[in-house]
PDB file of N, CA and C in Angstrom:
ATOM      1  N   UNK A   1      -9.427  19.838   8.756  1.00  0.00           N
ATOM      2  CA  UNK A   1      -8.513  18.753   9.071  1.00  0.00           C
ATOM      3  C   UNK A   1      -7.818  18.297   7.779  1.00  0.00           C
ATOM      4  N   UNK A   2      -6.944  18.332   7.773  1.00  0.00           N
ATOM      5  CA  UNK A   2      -5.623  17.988   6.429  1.00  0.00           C
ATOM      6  C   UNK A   2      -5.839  16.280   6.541  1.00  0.00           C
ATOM      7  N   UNK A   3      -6.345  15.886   5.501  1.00  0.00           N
ATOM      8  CA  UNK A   3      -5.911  13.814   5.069  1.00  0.00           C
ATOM      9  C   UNK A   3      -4.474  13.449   4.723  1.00  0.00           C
ATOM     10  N   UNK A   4      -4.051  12.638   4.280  1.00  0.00           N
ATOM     11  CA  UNK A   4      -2.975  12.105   4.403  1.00  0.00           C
ATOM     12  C   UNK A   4      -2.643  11.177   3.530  1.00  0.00           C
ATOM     13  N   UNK A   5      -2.012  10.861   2.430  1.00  0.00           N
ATOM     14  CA  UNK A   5      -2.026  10.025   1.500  1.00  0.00           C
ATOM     15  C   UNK A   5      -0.988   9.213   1.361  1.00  0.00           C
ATOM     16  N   UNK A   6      -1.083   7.789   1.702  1.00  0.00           N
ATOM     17  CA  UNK A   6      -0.039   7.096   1.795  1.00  0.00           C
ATOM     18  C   UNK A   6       0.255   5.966   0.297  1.00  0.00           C
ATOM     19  N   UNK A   7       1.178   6.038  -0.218  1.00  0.00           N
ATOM     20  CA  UNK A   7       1.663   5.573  -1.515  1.00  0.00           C
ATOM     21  C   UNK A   7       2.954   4.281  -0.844  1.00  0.00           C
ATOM     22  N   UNK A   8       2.870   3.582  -1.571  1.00  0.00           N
ATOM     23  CA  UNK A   8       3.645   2.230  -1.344  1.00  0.00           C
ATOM     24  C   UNK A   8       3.654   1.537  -2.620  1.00  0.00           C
ATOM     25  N   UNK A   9       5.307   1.601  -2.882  1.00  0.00           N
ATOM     26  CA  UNK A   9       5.571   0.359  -4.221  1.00  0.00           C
ATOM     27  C   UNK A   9       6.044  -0.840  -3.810  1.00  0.00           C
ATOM     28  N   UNK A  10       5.735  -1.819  -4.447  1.00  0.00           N
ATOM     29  CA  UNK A  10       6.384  -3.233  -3.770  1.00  0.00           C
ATOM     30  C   UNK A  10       7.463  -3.686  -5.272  1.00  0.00           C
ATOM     31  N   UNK A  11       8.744  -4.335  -4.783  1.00  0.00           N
ATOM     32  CA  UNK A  11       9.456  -5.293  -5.532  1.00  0.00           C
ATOM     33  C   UNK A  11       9.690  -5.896  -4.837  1.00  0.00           C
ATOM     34  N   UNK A  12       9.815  -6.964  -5.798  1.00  0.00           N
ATOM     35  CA  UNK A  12       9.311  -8.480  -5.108  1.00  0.00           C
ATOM     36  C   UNK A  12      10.439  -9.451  -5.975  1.00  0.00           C
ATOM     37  N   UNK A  13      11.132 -10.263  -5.091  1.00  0.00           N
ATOM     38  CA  UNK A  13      12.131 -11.101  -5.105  1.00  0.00           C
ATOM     39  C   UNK A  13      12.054 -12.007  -6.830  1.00  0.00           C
ATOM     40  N   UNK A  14      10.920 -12.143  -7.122  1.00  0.00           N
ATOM     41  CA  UNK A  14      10.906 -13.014  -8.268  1.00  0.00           C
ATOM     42  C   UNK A  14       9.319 -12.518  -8.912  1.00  0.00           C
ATOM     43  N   UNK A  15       9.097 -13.256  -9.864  1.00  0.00           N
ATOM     44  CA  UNK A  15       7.459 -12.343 -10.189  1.00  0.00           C
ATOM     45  C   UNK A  15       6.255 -13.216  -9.213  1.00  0.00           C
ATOM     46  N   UNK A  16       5.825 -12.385  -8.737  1.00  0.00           N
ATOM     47  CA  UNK A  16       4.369 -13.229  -7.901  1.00  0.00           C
ATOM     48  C   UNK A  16       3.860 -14.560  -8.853  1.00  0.00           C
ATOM     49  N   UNK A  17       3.163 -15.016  -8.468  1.00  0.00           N
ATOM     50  CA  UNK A  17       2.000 -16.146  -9.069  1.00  0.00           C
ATOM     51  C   UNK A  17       0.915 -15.616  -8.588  1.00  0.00           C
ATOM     52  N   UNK A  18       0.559 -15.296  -9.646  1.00  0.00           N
ATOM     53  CA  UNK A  18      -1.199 -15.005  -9.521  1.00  0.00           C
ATOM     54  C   UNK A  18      -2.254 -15.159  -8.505  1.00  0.00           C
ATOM     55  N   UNK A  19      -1.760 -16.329  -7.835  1.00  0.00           N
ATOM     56  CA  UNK A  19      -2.951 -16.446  -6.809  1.00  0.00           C
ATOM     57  C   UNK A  19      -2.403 -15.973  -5.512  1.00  0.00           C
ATOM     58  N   UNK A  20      -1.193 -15.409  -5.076  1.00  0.00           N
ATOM     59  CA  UNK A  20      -0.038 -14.812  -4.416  1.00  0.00           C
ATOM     60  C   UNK A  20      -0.078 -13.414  -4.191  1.00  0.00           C
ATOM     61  N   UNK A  21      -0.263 -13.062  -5.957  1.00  0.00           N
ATOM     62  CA  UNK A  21      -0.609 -11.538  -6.295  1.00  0.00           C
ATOM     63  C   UNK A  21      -2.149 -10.862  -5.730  1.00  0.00           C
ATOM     64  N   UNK A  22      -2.923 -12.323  -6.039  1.00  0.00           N
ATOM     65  CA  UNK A  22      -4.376 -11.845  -5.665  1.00  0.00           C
ATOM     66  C   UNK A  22      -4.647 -11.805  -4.397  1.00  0.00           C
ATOM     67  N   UNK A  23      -4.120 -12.460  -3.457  1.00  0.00           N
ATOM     68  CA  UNK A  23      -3.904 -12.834  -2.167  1.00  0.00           C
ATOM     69  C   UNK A  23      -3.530 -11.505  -1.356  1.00  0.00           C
ATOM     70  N   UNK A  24      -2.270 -11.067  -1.679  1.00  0.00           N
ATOM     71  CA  UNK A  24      -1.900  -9.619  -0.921  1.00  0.00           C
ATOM     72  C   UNK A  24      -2.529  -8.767  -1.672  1.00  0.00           C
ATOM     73  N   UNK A  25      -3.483  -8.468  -2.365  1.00  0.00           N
ATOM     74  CA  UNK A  25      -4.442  -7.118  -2.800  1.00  0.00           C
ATOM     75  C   UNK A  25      -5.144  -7.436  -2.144  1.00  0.00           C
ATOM     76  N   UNK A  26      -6.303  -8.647  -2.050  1.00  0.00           N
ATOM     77  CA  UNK A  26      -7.318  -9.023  -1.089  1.00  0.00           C
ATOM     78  C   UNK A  26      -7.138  -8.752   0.507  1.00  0.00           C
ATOM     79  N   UNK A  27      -6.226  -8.485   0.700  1.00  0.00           N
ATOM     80  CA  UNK A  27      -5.602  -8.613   2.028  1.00  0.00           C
ATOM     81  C   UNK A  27      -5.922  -6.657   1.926  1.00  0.00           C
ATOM     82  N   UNK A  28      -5.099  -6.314   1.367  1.00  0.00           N
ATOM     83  CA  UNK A  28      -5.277  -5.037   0.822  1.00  0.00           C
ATOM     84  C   UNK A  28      -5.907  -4.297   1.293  1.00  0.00           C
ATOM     85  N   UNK A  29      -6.630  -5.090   0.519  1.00  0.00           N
ATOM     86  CA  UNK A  29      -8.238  -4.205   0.363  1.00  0.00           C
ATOM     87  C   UNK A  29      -9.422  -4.379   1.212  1.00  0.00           C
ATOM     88  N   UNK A  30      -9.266  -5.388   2.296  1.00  0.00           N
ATOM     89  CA  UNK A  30      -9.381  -5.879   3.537  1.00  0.00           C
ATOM     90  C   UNK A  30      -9.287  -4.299   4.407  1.00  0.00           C
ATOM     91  N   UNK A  31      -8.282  -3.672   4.007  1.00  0.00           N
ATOM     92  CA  UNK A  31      -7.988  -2.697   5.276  1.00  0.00           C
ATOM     93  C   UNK A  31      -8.775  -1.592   5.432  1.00  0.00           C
ATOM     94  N   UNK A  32      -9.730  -1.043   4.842  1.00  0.00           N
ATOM     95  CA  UNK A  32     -10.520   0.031   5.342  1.00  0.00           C
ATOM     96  C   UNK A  32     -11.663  -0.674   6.666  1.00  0.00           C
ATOM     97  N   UNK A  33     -11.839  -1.736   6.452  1.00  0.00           N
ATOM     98  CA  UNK A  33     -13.084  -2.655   7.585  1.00  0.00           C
ATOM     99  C   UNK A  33     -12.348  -2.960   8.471  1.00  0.00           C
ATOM    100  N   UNK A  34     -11.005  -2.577   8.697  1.00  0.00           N
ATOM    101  CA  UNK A  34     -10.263  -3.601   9.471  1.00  0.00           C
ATOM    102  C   UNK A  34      -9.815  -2.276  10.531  1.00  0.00           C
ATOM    103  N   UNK A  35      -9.248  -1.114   9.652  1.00  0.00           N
ATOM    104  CA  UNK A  35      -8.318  -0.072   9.866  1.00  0.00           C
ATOM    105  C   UNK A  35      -8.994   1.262  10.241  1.00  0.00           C
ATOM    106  N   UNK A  36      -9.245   1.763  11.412  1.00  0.00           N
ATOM    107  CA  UNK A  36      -9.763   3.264  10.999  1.00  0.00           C
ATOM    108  C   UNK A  36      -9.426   4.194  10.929  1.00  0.00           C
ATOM    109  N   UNK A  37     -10.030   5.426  10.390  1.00  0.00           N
ATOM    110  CA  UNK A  37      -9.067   6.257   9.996  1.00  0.00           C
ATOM    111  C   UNK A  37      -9.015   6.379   8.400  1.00  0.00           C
ATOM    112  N   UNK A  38      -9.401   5.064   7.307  1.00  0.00           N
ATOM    113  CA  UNK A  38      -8.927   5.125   5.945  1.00  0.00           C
ATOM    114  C   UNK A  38     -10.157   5.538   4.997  1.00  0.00           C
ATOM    115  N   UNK A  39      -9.867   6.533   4.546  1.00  0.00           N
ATOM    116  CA  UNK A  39     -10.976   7.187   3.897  1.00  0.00           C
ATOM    117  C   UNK A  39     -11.248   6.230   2.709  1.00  0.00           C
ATOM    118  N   UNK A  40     -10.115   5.931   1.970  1.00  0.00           N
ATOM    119  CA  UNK A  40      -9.909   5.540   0.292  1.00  0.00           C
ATOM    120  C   UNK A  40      -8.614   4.581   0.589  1.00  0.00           C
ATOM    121  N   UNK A  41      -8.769   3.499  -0.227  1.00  0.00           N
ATOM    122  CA  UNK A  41      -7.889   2.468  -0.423  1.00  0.00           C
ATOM    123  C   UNK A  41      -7.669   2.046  -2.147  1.00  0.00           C
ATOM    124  N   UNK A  42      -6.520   2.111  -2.421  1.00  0.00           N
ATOM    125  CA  UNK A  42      -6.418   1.261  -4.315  1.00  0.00           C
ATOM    126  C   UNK A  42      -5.117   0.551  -4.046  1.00  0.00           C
ATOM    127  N   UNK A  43      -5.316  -0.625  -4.320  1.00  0.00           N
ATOM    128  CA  UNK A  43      -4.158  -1.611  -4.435  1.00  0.00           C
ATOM    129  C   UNK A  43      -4.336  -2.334  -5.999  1.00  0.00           C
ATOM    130  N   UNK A  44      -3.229  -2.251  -6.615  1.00  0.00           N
ATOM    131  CA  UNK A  44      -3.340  -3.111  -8.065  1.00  0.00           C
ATOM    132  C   UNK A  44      -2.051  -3.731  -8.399  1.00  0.00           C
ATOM    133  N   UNK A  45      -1.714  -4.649  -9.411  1.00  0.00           N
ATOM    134  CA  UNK A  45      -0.721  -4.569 -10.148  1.00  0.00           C
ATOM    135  C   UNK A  45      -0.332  -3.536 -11.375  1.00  0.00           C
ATOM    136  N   UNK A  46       1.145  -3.106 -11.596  1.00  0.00           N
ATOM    137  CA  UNK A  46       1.859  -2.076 -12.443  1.00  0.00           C
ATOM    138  C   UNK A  46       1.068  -2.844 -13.605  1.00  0.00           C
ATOM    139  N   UNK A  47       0.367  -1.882 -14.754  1.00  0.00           N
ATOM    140  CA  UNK A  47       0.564  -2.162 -16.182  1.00  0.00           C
ATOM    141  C   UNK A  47       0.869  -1.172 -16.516  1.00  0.00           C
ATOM    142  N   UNK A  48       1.800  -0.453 -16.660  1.00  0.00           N
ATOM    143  CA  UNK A  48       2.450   0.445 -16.944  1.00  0.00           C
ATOM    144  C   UNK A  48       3.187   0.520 -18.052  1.00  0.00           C
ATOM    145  N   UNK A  49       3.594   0.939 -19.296  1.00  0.00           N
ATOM    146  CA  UNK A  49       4.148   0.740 -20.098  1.00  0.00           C
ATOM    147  C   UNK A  49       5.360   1.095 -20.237  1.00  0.00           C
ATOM    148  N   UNK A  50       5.644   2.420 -19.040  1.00  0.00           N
ATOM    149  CA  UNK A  50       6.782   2.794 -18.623  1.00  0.00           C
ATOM    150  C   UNK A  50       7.960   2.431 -18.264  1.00  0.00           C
ATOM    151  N   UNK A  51       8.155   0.858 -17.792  1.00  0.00           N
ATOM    152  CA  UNK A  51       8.579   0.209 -17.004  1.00  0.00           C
ATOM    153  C   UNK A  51      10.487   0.922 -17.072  1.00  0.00           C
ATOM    154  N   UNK A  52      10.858   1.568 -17.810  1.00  0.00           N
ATOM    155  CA  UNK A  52      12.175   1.837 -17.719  1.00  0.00           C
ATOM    156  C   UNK A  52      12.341   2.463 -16.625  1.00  0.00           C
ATOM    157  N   UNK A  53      11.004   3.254 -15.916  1.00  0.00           N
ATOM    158  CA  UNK A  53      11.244   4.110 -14.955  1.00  0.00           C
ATOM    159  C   UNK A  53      10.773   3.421 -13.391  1.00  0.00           C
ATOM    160  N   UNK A  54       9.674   2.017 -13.675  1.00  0.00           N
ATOM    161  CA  UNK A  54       9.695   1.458 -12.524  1.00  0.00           C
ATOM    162  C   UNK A  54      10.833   0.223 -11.431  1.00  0.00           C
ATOM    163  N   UNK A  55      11.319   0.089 -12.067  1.00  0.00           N
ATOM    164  CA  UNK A  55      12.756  -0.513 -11.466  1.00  0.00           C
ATOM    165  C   UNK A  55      12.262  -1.448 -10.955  1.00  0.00           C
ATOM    166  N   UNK A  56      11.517  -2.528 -11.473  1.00  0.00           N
ATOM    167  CA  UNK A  56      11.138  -4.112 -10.763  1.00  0.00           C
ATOM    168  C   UNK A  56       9.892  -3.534  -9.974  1.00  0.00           C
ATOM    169  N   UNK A  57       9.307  -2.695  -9.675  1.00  0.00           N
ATOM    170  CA  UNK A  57       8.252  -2.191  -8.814  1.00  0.00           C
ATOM    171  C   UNK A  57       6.654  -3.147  -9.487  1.00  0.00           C
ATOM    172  N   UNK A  58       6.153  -4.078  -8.592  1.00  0.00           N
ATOM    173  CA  UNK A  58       4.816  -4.743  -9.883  1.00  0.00           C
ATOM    174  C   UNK A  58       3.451  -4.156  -8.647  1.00  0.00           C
ATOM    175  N   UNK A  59       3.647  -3.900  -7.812  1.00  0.00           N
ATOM    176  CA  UNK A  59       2.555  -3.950  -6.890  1.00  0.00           C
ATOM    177  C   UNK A  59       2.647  -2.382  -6.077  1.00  0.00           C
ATOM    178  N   UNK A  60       1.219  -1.695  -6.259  1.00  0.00           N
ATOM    179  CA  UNK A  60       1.237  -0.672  -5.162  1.00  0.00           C
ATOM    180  C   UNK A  60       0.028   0.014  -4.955  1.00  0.00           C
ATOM    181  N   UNK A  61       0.105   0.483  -4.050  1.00  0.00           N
ATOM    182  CA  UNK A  61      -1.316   0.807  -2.965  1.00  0.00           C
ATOM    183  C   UNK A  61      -0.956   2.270  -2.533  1.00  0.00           C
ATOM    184  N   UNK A  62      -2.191   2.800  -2.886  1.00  0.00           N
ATOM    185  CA  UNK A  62      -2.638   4.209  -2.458  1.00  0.00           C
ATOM    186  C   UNK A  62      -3.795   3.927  -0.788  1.00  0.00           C
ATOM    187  N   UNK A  63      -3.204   4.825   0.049  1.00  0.00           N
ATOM    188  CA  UNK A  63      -3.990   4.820   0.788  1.00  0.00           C
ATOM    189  C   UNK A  63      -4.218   6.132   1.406  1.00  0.00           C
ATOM    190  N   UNK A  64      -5.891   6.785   1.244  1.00  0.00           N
ATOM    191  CA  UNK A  64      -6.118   8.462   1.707  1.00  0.00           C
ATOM    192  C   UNK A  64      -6.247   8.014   3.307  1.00  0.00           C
ATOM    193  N   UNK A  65      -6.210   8.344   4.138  1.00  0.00           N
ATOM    194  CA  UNK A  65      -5.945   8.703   5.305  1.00  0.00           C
ATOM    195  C   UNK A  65      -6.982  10.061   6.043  1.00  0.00           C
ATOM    196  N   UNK A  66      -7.924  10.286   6.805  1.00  0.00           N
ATOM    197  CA  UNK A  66      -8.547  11.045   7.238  1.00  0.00           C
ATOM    198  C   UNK A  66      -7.932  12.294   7.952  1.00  0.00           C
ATOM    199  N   UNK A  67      -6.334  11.797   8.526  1.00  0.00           N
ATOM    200  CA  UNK A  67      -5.423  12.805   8.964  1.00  0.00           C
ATOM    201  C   UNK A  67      -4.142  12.039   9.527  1.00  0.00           C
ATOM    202  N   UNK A  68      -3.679  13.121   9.935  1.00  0.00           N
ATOM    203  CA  UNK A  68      -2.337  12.452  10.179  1.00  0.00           C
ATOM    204  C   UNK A  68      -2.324  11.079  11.583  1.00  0.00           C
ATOM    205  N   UNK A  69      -2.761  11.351  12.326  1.00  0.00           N
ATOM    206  CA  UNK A  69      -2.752  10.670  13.684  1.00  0.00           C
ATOM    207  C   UNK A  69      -3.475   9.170  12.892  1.00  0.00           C
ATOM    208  N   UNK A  70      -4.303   9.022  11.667  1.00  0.00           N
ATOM    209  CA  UNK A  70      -4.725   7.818  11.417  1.00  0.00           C
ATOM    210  C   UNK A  70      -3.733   7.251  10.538  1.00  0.00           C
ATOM    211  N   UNK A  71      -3.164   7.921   9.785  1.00  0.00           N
ATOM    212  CA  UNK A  71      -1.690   7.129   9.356  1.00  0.00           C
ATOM    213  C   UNK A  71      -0.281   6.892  10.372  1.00  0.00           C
ATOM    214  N   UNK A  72      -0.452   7.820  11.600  1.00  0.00           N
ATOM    215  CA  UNK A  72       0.380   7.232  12.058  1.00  0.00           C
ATOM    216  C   UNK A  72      -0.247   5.648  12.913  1.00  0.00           C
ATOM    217  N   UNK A  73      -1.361   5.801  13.222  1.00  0.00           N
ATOM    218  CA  UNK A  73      -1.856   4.759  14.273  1.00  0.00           C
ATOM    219  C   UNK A  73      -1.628   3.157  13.051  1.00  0.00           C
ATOM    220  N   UNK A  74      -2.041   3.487  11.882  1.00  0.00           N
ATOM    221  CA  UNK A  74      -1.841   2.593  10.811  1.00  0.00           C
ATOM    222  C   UNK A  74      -0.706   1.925  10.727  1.00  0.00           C
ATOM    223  N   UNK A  75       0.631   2.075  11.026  1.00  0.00           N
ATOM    224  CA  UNK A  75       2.128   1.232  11.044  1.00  0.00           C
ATOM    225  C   UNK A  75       1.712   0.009  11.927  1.00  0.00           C
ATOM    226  N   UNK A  76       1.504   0.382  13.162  1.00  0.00           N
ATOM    227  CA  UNK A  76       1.148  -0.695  14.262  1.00  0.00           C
ATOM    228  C   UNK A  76       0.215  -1.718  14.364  1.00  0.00           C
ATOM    229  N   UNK A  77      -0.567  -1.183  13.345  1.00  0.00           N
ATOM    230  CA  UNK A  77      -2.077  -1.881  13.446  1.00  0.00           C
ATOM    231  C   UNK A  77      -2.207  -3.140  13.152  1.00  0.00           C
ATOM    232  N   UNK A  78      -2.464  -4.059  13.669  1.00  0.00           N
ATOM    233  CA  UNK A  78      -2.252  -5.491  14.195  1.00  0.00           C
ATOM    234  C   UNK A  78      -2.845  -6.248  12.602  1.00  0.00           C
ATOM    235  N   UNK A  79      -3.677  -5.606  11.221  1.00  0.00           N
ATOM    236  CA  UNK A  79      -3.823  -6.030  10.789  1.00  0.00           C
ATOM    237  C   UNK A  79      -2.677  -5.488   9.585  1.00  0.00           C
ATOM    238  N   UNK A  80      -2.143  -4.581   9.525  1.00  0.00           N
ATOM    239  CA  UNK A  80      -1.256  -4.035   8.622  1.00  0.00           C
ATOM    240  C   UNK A  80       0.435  -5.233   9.227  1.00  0.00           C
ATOM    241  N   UNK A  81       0.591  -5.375  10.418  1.00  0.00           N
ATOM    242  CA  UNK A  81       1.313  -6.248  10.465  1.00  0.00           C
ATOM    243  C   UNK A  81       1.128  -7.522  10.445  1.00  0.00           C
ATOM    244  N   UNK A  82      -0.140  -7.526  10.125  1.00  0.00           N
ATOM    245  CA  UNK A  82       0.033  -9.145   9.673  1.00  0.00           C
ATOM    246  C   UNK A  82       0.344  -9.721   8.244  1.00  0.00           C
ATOM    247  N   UNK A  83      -0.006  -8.273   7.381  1.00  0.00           N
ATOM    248  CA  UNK A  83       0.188  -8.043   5.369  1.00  0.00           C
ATOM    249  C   UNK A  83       1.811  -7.823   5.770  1.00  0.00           C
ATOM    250  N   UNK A  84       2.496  -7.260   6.424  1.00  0.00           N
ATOM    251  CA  UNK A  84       3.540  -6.995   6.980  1.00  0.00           C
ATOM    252  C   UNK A  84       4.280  -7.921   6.663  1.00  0.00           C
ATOM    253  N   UNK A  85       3.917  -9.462   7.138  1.00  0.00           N
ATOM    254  CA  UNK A  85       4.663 -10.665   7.709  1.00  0.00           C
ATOM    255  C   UNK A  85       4.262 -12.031   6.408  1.00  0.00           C
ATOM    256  N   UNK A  86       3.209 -11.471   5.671  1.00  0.00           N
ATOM    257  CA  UNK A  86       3.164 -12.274   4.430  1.00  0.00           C
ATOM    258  C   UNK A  86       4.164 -11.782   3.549  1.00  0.00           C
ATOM    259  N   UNK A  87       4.491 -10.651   3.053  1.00  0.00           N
ATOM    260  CA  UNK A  87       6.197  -9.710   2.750  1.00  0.00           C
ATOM    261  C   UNK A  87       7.147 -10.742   2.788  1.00  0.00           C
ATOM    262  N   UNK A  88       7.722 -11.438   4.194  1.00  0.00           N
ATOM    263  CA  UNK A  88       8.716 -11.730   4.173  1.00  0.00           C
ATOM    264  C   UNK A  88       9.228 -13.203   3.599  1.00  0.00           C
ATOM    265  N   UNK A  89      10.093 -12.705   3.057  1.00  0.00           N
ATOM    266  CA  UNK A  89      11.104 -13.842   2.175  1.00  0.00           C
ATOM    267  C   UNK A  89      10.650 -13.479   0.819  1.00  0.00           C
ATOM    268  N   UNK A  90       9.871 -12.859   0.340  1.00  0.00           N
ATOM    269  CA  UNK A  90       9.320 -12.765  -1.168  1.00  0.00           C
ATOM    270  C   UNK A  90       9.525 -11.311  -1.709  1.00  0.00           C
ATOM    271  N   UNK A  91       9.468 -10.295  -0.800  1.00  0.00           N
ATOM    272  CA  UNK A  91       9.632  -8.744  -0.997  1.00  0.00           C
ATOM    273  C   UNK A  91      11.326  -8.632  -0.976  1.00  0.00           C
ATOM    274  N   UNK A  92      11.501  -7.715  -2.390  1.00  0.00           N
ATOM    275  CA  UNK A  92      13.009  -7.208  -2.114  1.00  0.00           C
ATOM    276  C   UNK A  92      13.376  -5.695  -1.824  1.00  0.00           C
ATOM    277  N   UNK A  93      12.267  -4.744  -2.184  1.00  0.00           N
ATOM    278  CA  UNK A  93      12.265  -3.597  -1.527  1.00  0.00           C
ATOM    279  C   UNK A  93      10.848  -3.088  -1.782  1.00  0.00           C
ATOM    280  N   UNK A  94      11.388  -1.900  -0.757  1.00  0.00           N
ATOM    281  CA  UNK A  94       9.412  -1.329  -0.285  1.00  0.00           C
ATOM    282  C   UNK A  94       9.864   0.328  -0.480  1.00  0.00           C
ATOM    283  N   UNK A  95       9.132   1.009  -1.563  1.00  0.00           N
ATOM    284  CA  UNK A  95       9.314   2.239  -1.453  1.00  0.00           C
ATOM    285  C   UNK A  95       8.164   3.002  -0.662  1.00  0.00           C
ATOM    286  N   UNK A  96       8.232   4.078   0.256  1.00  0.00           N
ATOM    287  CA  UNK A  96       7.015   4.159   0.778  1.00  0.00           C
ATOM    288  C   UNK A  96       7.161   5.970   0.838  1.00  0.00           C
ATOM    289  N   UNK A  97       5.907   6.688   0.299  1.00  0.00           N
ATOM    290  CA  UNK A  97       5.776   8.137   0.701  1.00  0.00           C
ATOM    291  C   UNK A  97       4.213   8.339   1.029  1.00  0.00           C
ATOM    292  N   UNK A  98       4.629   9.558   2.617  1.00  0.00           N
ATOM    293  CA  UNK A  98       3.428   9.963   2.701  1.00  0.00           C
ATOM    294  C   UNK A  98       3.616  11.439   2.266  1.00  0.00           C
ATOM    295  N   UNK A  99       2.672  12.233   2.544  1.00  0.00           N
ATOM    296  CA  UNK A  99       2.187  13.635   2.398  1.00  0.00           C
ATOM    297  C   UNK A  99       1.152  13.929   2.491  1.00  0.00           C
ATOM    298  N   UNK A 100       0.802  15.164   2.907  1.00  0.00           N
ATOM    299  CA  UNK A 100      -0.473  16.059   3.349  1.00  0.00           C
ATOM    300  C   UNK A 100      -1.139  16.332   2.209  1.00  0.00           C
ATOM    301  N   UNK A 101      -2.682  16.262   1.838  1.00  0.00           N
ATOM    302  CA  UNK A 101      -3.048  16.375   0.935  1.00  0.00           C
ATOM    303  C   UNK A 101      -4.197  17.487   0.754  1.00  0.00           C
ATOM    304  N   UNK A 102      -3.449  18.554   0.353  1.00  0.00           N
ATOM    305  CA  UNK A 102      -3.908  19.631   0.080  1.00  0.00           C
ATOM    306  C   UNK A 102      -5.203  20.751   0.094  1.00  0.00           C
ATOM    307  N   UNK A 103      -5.999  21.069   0.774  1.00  0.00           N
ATOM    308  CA  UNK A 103      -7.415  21.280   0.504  1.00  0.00           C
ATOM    309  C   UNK A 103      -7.624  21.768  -0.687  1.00  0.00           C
ATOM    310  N   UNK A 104      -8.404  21.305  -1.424  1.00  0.00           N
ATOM    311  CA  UNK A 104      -8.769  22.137  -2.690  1.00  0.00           C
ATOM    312  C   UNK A 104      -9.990  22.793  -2.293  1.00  0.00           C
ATOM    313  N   UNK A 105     -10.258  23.860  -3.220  1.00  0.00           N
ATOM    314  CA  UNK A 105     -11.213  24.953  -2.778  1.00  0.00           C
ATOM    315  C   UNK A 105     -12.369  25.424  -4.085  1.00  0.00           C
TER     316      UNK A 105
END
């Protein structure tokens, strides 16, 4: 069975406040007990030193996926739309990629 790895950058309208920032990771990281299907979850803030190449991006979450049918069931999922709806008015864009993740041997 092929997993599924879902990657998500957040920019965000102005810089979080800390207890804002800690708030949607906690939420986050909430989602494997909540969600099934999620093998592996990492949500953090960018310290990146790179930043010429992140374009306002401060927040993002890796999520492995057991297969495809559990990342798709994941969009809908009553607790992913509720992190969904804390987003709005504060998020200015959402980059999002999935892909199949490879068997290694």
């Amino acid at each position: 069975m092929t997993r599924y790895e879902h990657m998500v950058l957040f920019n965000f309208n102005a810089p979080l406040p800390p207890e804002t920032a800690q708030t949607l990771i906690s939420t986050l990281q909430a989602f494997p007990s909540q969600i099934p299907g999620i093998v592996c979850l990492t949500a953090g803030l960018n310290e990146t030193e790179e930043t010429q190449n992140m374009q306002g991006y401060t927040l993002g979450l890796r999520v492995t996926f057991e297969n495809k049918e559990a990342l798709q069931e994941y969009g809908p999922h009553p607790a992913h739309q509720a992190f969904v709806k804390q987003l709005h008015g504060i998020v200015a864009h959402v980059a999002v990629m999935d892909y199949p993740i490879a068997e290694q041997r």
